[in-house]
N, C-alpha and C. Protein backbone atom coordinates (compact mmCIF):
# COMPACT_ATOMS: atom_id res chain seq x y z
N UNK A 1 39.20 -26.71 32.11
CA UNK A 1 38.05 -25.90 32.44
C UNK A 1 37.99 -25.71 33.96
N UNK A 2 37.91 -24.47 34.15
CA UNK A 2 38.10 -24.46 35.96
C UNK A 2 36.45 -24.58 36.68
N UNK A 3 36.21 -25.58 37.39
CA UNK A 3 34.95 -25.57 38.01
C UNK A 3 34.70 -24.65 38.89
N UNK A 4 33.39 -24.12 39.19
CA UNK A 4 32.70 -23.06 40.17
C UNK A 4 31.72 -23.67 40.89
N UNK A 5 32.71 -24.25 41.83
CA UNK A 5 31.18 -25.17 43.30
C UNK A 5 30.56 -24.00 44.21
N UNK A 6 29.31 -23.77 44.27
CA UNK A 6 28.41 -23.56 44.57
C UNK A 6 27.95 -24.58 45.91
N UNK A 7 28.53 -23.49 47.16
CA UNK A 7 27.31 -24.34 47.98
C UNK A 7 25.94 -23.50 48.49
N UNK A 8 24.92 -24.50 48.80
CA UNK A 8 23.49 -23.81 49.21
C UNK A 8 23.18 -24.44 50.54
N UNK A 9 23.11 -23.42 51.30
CA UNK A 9 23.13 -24.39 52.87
C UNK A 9 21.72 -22.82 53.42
N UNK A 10 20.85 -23.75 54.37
CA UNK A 10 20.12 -21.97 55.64
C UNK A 10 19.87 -22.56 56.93
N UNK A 11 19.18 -22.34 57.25
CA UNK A 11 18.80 -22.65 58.96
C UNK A 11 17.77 -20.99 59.33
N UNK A 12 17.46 -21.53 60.61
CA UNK A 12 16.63 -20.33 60.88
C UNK A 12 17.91 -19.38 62.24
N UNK A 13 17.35 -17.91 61.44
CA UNK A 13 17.87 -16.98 61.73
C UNK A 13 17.22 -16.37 63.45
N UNK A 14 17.99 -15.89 64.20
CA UNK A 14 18.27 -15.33 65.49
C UNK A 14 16.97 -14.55 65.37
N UNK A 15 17.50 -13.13 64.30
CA UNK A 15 16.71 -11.94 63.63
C UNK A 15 16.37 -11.76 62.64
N UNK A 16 15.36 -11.58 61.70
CA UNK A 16 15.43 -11.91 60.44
C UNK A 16 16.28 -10.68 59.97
N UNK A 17 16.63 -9.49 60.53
CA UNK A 17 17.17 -8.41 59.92
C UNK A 17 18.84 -8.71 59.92
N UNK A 18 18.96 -9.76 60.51
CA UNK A 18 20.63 -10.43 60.71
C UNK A 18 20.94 -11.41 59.46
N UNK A 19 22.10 -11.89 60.05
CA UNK A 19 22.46 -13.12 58.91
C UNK A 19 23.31 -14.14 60.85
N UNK A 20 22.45 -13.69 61.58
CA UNK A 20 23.37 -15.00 62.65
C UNK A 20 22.21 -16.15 62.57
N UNK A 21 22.72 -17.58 62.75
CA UNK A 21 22.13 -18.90 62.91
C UNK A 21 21.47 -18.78 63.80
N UNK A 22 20.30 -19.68 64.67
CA UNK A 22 19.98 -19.33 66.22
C UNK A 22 20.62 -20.66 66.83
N UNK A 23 21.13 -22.00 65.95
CA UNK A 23 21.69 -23.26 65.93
C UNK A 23 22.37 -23.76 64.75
N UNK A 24 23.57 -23.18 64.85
CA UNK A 24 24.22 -23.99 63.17
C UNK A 24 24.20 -25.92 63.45
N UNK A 25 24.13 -26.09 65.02
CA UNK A 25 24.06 -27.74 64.87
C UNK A 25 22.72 -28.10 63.61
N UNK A 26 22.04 -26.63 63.51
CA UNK A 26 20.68 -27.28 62.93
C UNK A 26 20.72 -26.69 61.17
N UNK A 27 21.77 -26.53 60.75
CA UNK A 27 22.26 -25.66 59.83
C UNK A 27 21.30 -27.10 58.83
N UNK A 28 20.47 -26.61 57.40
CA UNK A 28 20.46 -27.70 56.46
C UNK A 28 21.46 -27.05 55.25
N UNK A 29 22.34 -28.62 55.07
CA UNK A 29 23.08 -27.95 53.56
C UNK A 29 22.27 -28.69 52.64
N UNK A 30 22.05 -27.56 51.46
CA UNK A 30 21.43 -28.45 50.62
C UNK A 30 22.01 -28.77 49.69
N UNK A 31 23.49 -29.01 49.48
CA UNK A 31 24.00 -29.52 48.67
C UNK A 31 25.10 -28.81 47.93
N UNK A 32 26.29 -28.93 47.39
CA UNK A 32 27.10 -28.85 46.50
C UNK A 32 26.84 -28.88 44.84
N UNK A 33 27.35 -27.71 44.01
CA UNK A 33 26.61 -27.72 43.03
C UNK A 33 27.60 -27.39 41.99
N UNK A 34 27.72 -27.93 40.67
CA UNK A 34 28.73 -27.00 39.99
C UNK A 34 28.89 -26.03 38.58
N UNK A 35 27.47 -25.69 39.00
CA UNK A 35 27.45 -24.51 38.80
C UNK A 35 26.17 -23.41 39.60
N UNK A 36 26.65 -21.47 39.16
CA UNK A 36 25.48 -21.00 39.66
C UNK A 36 24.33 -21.36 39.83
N UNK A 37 23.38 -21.59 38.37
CA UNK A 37 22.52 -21.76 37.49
C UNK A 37 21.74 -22.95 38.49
N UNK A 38 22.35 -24.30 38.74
CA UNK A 38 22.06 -25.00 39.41
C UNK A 38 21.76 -24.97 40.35
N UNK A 39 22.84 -24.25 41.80
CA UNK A 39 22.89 -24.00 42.92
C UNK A 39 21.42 -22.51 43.04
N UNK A 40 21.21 -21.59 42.43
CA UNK A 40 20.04 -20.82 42.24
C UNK A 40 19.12 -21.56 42.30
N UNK A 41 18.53 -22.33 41.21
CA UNK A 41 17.44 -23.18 41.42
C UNK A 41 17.24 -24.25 42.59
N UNK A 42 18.05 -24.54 43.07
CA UNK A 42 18.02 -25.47 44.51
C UNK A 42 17.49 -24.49 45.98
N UNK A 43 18.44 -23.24 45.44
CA UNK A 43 18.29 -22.13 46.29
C UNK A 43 17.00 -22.12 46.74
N UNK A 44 16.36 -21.86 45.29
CA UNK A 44 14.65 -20.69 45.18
C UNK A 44 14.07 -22.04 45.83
N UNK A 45 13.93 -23.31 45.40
CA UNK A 45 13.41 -24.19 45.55
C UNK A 45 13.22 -24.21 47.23
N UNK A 46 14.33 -24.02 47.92
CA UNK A 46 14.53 -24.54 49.30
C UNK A 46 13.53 -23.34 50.04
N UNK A 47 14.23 -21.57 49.34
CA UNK A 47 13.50 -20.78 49.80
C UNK A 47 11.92 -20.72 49.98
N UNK A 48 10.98 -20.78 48.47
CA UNK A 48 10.18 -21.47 48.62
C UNK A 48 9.04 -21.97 49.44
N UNK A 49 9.66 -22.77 49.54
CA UNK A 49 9.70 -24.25 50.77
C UNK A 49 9.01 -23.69 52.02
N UNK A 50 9.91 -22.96 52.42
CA UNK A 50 9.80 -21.70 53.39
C UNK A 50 9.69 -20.66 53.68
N UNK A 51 8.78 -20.28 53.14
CA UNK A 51 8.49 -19.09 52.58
C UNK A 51 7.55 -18.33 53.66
N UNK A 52 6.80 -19.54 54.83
CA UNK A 52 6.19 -18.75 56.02
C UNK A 52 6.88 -18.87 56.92
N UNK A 53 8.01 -19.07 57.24
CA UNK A 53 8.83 -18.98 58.22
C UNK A 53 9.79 -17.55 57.61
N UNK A 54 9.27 -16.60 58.33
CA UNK A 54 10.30 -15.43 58.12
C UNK A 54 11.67 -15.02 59.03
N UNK A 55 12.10 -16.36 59.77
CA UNK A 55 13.08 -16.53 60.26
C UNK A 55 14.24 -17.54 59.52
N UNK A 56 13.64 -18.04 58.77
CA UNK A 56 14.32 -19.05 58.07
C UNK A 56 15.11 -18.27 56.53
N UNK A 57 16.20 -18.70 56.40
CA UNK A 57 17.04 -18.35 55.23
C UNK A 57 17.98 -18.89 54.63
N UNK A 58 18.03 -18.72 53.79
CA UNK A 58 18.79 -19.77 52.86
C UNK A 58 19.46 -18.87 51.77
N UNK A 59 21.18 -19.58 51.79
CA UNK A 59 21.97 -18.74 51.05
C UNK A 59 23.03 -19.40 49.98
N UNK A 60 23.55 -19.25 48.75
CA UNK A 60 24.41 -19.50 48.05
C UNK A 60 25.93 -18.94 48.59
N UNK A 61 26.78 -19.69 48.94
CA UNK A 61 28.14 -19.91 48.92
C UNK A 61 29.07 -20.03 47.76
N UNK A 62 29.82 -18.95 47.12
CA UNK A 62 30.87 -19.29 45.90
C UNK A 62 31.86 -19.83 46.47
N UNK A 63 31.74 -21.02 46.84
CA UNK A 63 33.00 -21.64 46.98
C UNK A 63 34.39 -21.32 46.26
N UNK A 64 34.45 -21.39 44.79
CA UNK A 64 35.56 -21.18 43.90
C UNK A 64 36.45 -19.96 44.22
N UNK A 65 35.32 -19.02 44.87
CA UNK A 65 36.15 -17.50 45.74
C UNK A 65 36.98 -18.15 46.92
N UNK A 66 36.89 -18.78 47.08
CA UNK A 66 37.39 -19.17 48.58
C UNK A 66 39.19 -19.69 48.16
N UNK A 67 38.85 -20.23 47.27
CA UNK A 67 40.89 -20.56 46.85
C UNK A 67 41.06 -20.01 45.94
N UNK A 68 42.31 -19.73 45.50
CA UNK A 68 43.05 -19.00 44.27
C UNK A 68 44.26 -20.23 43.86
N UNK A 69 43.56 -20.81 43.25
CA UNK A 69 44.82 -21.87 42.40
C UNK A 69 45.52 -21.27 42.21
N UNK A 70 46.50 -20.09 41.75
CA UNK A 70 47.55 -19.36 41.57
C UNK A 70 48.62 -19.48 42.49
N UNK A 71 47.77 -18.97 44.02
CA UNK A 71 48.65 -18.89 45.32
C UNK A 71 49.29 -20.37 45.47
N UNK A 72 50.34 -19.73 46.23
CA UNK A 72 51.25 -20.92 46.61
C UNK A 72 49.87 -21.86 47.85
N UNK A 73 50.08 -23.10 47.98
CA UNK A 73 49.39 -24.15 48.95
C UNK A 73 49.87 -23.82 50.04
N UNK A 74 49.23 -24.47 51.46
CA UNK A 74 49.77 -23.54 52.90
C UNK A 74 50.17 -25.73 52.69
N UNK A 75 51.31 -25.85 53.96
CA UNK A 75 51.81 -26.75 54.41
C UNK A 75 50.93 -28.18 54.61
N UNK A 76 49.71 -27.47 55.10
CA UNK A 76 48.37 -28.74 55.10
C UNK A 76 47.77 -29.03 53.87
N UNK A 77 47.94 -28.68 52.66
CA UNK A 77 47.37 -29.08 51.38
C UNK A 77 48.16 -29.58 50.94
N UNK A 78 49.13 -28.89 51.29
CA UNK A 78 50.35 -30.15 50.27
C UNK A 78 50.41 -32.02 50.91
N UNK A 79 50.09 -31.93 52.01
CA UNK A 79 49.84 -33.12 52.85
C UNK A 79 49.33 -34.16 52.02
N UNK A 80 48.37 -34.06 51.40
CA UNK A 80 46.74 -34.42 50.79
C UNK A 80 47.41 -34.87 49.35
């Protein structure tokens, strides 16, 4: 079964009409998830949260997009 990690990480935004950090040192992740379904509800939850800060945002990451098990490994994975 191939897993789909989900990360949910925000911080407050520069502009709210942007997507730049104004401090990723201040980035919150909220966690690793494995699946959508999960990582959504953590999402709304966090959003929420913060809901009067209209600088603040919070976003889902598809991790699983990020590699293609198919492709050959680059020299540093095979390391591991």
């Amino acid at each position: 079964m191939v897993q789909r990690l989900h990360l949910v990480f925000g911080g407050e935004l520069v502009d709210p009409a942007r997507t730049e950090f104004k401090d990723v040192d201040k980035l919150h992740v909220v966690g690793i998830f494995p699946n959508y379904q999960s990582a959504y509800e953590a999402w709304k939850a966090e959003a929420h949260r913060t809901v009067d800060n209209a600088h603040m945002r919070y976003f889902i990451a598809h991790l699983h997009r990020l590699r293609d098990e198919e492709a050959a490994a680059s020299a540093t994975e095979e390391l591991g």
